[in-house]
Protein backbone atom coordinates (compact mmCIF):
# COMPACT_ATOMS: atom_id res chain seq x y z
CA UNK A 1 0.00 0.00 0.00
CA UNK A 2 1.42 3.23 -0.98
CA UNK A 3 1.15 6.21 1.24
CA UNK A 4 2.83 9.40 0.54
CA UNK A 5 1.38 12.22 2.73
CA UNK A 6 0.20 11.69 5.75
CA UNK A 7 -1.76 14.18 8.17
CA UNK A 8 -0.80 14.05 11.85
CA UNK A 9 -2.93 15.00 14.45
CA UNK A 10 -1.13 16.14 17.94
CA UNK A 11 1.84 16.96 15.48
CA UNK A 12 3.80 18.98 18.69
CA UNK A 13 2.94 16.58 21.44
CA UNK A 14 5.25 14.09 22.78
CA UNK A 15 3.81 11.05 20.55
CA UNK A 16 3.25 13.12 17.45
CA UNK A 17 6.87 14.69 17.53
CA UNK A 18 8.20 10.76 17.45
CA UNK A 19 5.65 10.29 14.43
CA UNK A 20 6.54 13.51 12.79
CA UNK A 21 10.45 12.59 12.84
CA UNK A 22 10.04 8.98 12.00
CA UNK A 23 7.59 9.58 8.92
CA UNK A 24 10.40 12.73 7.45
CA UNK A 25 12.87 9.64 8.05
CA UNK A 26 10.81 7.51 5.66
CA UNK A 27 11.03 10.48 2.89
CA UNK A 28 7.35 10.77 3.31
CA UNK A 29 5.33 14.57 3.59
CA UNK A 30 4.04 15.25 6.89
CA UNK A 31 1.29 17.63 7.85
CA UNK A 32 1.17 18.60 11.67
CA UNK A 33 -2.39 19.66 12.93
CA UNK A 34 -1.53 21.65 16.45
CA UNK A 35 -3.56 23.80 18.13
CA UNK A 36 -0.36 26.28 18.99
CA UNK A 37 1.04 27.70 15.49
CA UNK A 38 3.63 28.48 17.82
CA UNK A 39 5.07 25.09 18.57
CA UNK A 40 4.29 24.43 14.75
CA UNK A 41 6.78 27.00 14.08
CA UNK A 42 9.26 25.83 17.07
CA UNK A 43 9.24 22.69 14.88
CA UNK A 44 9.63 24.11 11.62
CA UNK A 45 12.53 25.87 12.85
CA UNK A 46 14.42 22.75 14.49
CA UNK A 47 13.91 20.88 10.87
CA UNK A 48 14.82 23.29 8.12
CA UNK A 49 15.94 20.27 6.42
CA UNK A 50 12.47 19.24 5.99
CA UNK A 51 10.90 22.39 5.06
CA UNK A 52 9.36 21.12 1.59
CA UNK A 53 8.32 18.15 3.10
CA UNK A 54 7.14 19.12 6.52
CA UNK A 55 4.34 21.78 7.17
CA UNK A 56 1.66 22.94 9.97
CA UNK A 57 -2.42 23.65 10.40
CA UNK A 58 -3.96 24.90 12.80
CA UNK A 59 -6.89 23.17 14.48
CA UNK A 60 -8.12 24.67 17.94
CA UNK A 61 -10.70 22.58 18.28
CA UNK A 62 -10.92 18.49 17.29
CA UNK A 63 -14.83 18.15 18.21
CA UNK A 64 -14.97 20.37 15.68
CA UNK A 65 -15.53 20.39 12.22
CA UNK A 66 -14.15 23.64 10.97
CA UNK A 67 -10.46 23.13 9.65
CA UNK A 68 -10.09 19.76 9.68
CA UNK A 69 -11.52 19.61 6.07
CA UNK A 70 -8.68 21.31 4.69
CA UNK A 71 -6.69 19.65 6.86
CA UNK A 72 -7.22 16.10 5.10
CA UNK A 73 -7.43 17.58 1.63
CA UNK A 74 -4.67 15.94 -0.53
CA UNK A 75 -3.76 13.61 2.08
CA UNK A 76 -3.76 10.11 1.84
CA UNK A 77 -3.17 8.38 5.26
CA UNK A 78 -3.75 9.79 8.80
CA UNK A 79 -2.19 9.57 12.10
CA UNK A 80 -4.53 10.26 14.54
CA UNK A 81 -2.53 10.71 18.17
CA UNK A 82 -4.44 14.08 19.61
CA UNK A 83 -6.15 13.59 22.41
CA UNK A 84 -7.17 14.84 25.74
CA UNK A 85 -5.23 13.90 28.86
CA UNK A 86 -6.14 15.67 32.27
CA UNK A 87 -7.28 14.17 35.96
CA UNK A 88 -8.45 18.05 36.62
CA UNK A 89 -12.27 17.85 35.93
CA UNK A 90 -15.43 19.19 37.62
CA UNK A 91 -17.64 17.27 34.75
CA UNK A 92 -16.53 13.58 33.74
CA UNK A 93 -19.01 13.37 30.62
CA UNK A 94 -18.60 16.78 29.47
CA UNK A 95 -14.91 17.83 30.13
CA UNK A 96 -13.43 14.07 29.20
CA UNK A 97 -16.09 11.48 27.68
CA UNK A 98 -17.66 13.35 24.99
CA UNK A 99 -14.56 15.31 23.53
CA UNK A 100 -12.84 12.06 23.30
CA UNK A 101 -15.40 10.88 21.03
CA UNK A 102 -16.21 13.51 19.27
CA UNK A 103 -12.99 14.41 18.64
CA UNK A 104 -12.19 10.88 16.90
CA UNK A 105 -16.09 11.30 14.57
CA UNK A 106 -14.31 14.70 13.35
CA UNK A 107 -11.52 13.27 11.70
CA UNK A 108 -12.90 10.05 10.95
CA UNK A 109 -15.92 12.03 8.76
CA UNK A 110 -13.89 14.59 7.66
CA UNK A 111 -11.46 11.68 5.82
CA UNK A 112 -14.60 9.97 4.87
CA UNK A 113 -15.64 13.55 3.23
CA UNK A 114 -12.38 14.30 1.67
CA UNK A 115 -12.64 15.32 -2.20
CA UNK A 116 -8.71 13.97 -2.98
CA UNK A 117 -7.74 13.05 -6.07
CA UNK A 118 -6.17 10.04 -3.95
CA UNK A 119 -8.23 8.38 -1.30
CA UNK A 120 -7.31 8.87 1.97
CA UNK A 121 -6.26 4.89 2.31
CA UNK A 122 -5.96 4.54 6.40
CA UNK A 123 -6.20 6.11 9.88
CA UNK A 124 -3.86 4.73 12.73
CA UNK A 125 -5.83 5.75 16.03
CA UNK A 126 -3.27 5.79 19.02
CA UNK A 127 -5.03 4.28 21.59
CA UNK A 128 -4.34 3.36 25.07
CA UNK A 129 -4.11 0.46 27.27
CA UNK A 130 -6.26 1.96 29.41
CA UNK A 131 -9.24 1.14 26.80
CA UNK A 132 -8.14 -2.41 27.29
CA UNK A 133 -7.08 -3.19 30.87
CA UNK A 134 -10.15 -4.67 33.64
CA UNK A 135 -8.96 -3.11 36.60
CA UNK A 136 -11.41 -5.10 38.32
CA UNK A 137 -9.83 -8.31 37.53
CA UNK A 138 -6.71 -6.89 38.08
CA UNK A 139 -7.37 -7.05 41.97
CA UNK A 140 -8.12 -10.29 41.65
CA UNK A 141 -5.33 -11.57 40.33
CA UNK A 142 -3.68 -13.08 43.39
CA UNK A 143 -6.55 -15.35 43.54
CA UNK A 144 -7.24 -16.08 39.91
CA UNK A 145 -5.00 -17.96 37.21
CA UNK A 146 -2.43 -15.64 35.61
CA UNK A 147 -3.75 -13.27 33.02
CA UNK A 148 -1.94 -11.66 29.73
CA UNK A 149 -3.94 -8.83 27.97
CA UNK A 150 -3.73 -8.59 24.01
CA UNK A 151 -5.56 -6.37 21.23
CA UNK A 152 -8.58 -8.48 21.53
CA UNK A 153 -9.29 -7.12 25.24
CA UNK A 154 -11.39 -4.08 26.28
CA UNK A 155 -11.88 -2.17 29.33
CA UNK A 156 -15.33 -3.48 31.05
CA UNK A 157 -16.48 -0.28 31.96
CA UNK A 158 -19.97 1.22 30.80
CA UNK A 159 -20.75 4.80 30.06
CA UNK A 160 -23.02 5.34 32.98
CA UNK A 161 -20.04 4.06 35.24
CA UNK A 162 -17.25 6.39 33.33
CA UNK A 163 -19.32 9.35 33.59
CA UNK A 164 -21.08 8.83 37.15
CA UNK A 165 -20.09 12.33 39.05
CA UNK A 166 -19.26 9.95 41.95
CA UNK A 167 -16.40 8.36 39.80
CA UNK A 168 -12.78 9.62 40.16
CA UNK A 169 -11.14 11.02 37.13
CA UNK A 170 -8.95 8.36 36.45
CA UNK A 171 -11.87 6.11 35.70
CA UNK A 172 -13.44 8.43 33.62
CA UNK A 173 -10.26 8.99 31.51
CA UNK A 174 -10.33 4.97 31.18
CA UNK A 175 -13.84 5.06 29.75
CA UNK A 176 -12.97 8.19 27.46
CA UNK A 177 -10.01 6.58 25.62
CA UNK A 178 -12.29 3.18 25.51
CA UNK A 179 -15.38 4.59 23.81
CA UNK A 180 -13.39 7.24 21.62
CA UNK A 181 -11.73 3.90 20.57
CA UNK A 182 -15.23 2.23 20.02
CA UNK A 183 -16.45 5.08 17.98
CA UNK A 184 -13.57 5.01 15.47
CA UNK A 185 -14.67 1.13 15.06
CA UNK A 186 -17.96 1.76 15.09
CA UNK A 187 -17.70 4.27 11.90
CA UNK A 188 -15.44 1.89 9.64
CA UNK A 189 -18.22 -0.74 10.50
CA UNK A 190 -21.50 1.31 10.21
CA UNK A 191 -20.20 3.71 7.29
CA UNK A 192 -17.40 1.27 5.85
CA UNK A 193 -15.70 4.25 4.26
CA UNK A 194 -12.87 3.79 1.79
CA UNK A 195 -10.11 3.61 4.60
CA UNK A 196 -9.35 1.37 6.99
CA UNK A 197 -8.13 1.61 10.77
CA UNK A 198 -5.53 0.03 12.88
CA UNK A 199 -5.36 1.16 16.78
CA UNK A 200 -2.65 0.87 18.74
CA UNK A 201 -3.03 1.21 22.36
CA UNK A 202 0.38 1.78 24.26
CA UNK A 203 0.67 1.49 27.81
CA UNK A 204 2.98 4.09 29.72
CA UNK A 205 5.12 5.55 27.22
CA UNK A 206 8.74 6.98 28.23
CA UNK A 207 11.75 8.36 26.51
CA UNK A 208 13.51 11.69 25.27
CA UNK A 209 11.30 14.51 23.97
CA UNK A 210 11.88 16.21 20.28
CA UNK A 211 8.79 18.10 20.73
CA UNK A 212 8.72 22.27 22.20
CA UNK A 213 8.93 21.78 25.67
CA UNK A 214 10.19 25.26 27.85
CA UNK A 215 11.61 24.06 30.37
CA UNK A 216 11.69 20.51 32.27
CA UNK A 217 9.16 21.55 34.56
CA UNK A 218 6.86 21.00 31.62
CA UNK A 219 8.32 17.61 30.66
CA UNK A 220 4.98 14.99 29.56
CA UNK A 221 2.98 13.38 32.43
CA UNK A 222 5.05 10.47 32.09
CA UNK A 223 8.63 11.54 31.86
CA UNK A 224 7.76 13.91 34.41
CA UNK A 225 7.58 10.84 36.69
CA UNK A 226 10.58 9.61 35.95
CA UNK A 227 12.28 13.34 36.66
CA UNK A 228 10.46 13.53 39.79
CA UNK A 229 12.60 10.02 40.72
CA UNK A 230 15.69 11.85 39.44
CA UNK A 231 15.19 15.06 41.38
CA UNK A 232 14.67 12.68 44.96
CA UNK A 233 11.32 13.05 45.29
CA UNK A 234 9.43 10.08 46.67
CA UNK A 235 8.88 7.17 44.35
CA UNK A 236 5.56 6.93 42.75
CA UNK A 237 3.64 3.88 42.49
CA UNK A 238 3.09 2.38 39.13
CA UNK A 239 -0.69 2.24 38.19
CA UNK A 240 0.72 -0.52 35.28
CA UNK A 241 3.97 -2.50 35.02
CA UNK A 242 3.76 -2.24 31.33
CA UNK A 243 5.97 0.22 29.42
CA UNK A 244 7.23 1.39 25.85
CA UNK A 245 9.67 3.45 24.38
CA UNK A 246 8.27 6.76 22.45
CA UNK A 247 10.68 6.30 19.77
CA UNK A 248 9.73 2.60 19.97
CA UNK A 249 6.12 3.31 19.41
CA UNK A 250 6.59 6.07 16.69
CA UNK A 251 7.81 3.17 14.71
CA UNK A 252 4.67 1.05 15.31
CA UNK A 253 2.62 4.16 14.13
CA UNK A 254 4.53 4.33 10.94
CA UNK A 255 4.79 0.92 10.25
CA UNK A 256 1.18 0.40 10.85
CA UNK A 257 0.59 2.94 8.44
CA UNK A 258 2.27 1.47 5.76
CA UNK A 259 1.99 -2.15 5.98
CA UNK A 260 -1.35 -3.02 3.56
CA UNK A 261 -1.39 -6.45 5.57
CA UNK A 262 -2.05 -4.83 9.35
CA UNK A 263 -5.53 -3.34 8.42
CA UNK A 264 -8.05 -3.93 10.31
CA UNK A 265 -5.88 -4.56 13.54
CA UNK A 266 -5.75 -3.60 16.76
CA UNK A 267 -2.09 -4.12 18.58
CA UNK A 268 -0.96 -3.30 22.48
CA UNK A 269 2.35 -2.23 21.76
CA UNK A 270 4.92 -2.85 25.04
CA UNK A 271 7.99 -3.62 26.06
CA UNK A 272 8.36 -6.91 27.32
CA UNK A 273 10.86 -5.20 29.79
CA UNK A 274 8.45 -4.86 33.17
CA UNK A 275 9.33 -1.49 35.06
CA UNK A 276 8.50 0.07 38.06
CA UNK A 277 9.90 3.29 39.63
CA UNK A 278 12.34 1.80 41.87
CA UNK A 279 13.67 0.26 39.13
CA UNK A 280 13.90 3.80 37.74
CA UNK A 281 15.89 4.96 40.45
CA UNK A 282 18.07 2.48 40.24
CA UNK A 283 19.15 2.64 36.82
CA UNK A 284 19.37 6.95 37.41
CA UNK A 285 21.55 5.75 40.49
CA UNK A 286 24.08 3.76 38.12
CA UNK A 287 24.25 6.06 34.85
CA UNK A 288 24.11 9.15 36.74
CA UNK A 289 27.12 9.97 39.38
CA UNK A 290 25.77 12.91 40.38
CA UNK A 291 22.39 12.06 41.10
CA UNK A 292 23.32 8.77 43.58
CA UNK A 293 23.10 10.55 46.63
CA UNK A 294 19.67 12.55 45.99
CA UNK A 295 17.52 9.63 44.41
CA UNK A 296 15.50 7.30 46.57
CA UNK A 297 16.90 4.39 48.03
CA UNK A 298 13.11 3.22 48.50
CA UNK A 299 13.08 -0.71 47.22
CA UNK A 300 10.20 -1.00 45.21
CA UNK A 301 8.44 -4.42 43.31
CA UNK A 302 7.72 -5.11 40.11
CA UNK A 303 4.47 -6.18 39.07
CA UNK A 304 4.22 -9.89 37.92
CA UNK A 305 0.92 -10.68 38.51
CA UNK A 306 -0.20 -9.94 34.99
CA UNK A 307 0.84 -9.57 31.15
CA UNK A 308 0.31 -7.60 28.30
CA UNK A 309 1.07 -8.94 24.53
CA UNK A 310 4.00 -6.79 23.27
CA UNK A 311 5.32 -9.73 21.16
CA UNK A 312 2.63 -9.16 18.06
CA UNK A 313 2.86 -5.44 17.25
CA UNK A 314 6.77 -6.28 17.42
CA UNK A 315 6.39 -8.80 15.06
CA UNK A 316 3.64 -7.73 12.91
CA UNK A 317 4.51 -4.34 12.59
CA UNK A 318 8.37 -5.05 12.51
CA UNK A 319 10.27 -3.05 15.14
CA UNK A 320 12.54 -4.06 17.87
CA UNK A 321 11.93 -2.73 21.62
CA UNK A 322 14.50 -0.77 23.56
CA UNK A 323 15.31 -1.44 27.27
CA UNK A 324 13.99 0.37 29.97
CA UNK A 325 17.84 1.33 31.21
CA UNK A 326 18.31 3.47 27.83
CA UNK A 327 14.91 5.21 27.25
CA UNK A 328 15.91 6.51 31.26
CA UNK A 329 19.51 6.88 30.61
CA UNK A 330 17.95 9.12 27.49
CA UNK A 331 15.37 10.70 28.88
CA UNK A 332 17.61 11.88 32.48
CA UNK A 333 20.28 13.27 29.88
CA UNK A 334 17.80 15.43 28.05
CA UNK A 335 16.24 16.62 31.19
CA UNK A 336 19.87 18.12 32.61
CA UNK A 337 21.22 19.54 29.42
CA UNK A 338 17.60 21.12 29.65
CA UNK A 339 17.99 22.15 33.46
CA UNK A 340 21.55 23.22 32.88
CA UNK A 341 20.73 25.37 29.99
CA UNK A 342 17.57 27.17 31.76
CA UNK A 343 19.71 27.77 34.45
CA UNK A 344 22.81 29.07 31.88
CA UNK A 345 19.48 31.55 31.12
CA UNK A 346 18.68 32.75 34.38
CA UNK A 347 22.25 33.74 35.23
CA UNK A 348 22.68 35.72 32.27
């Protein structure tokens, strides 16, 4: 299946960045949809090597219609990664569930409305393992034979539950990614437009940025976790065991882009590397001299009690995963050269 330009949502966010890189390495033309023309630009600038294949549109708002038809016009694949992510609500339904779905129906009817002289020929969704993990049987496990979660899984939880006002908003972001998910498949089954879909849904994803971030104080939700173990704060616990590397996973988009055979699929891309945030520390406590004495000596376990299938989106979609002690390693380095530079700044 040949795809040449590809549109990608969430183009300046820490997944889309990975995409954006891996697709220019490809030789393919990328178009970013951000909501900040600013970080469009920040990216532009950092790239001028790319600058006939690589450009920027602004969308402000995915539930919306407005933009995203020009947005797909003359595109002919899509990499859908933009997507809400915030435990700050007042309103589960209205401030997580239904932007999350509406937000995937956008795209997904804009592509299916697109007047291109080529077809747009697929969408890769990105997902989340939170669409696909039963927390509920999770706390069981102990008592109940050992479990591994693949593609074919989903996340038990109904709409009433997800957007009760009693429930907490990491439930509610659980049912969000799980019935944005549902309505992407829903539309290729109802309105079986000319494109198909693969999903992928990543657990926690880790690893050095290449996206505009200011200053590591506004490092992703994830790697901020792992800076907060670097700095000697107190070790987290992991909500999952499971674990990928961002470059890792920009692969997995790409390839499932472009391999004709994967439509249709639905992969839970991970590391078969188990982590936890002790083991974090660790590692910072062994590549990093300076750090030994501020990290955590905290000993921490890693989870065992369950598994996730990494081993077919490796195969099928025909990357290798890194190990957890580089994508730290990686992602610690960034974050000094980062802090040593801001504060380079400040004493200016």
């Amino acid at each position: 299946m040949e795809i040449n330009s590809i549109l990608v949502t969430g183009a300046t966010g820490f997944i889309g960045a990975h995409i954006v890189d891996a697709l220019l390495a490809r030789g393919l033309r990328v178009r970013g949809a951000t909501r900040s023309p600013a970080k469009g630009a920040a990216m532009l600038k950092a790239r001028p090597q790319y600058a006939d294949r690589l450009e920027f549109v602004q969308i402000d708002d995915f539930e919306k219609p407005g933009g995203l038809a020009d947005a797909v016009r003359g595109v002919d694949g899509i990499i859908h990664t933009a997507s809400l992510f915030t435990y700050d609500t007042t309103n589960n339904e209205t401030e997580l569930i239904i932007p999350a779905i509406n937000g995937v129906k956008a795209v997904f009817e804009a592509a299916a409305s697109a007047t291109n002289p080529v077809a747009i020929k697929r969408i890769v969704l990105t997902s989340s393992f939170a669409s696909v993990i039963d927390v509920a049987r999770n706390a069981q496990t102990p008592l109940a034979p050992y479990f591994t979660y693949t593609g074919s899984d989903w996340n038990p939880l109904s709409y009433e539950e997800a957007a009760a006002p009693t429930t907490s908003a990491v439930v509610a972001y659980r049912g969000s990614k799980k019935f944005a998910e549902r309505a992407a498949w829903e539309f290729i089954t109802e309105k079986k437009p000319a494109f198909d879909l693969v999903a992928l849904c990543p657990p926690m994803t880790f690893g050095p940025v290449v996206h505009p971030v200011d200053s590591v104080e506004k490092l992703n939700e994830s790697n901020a976790m792992l800076w907060k173990v670097a700095s000697g704060e107190a070790l987290p616990v992991a909500r999952v065991p499971f674990w990928i590397d961002v470059r890792d996973l920009a692969e997995a988009h790409v390839n499932a882009l472009l391999k004709e055979e994967v439509g249709g699929k639905r992969y839970t891309p991970t590391a078969p590397e188990r982590f936890s945030y002790g083991l974090a520390a660790d590692i910072i406590k062994g590549e990093f001299e300076g750090l030994k004495g501020k990290v955590s000596g905290e000993s921490q376990d890693v989870d065992e009690s369950y598994g996730l299938d990494g081993g077919s989106a490796g195969r099928e979609l025909a990357f290798q995963y890194r190990g957890f002690r580089e994508t730290v390693r990686d992602l610690v380095q960034q974050a000094l050269e980062m802090q040593r530079v801001e504060k380079a700044g400040a004493a200016i």
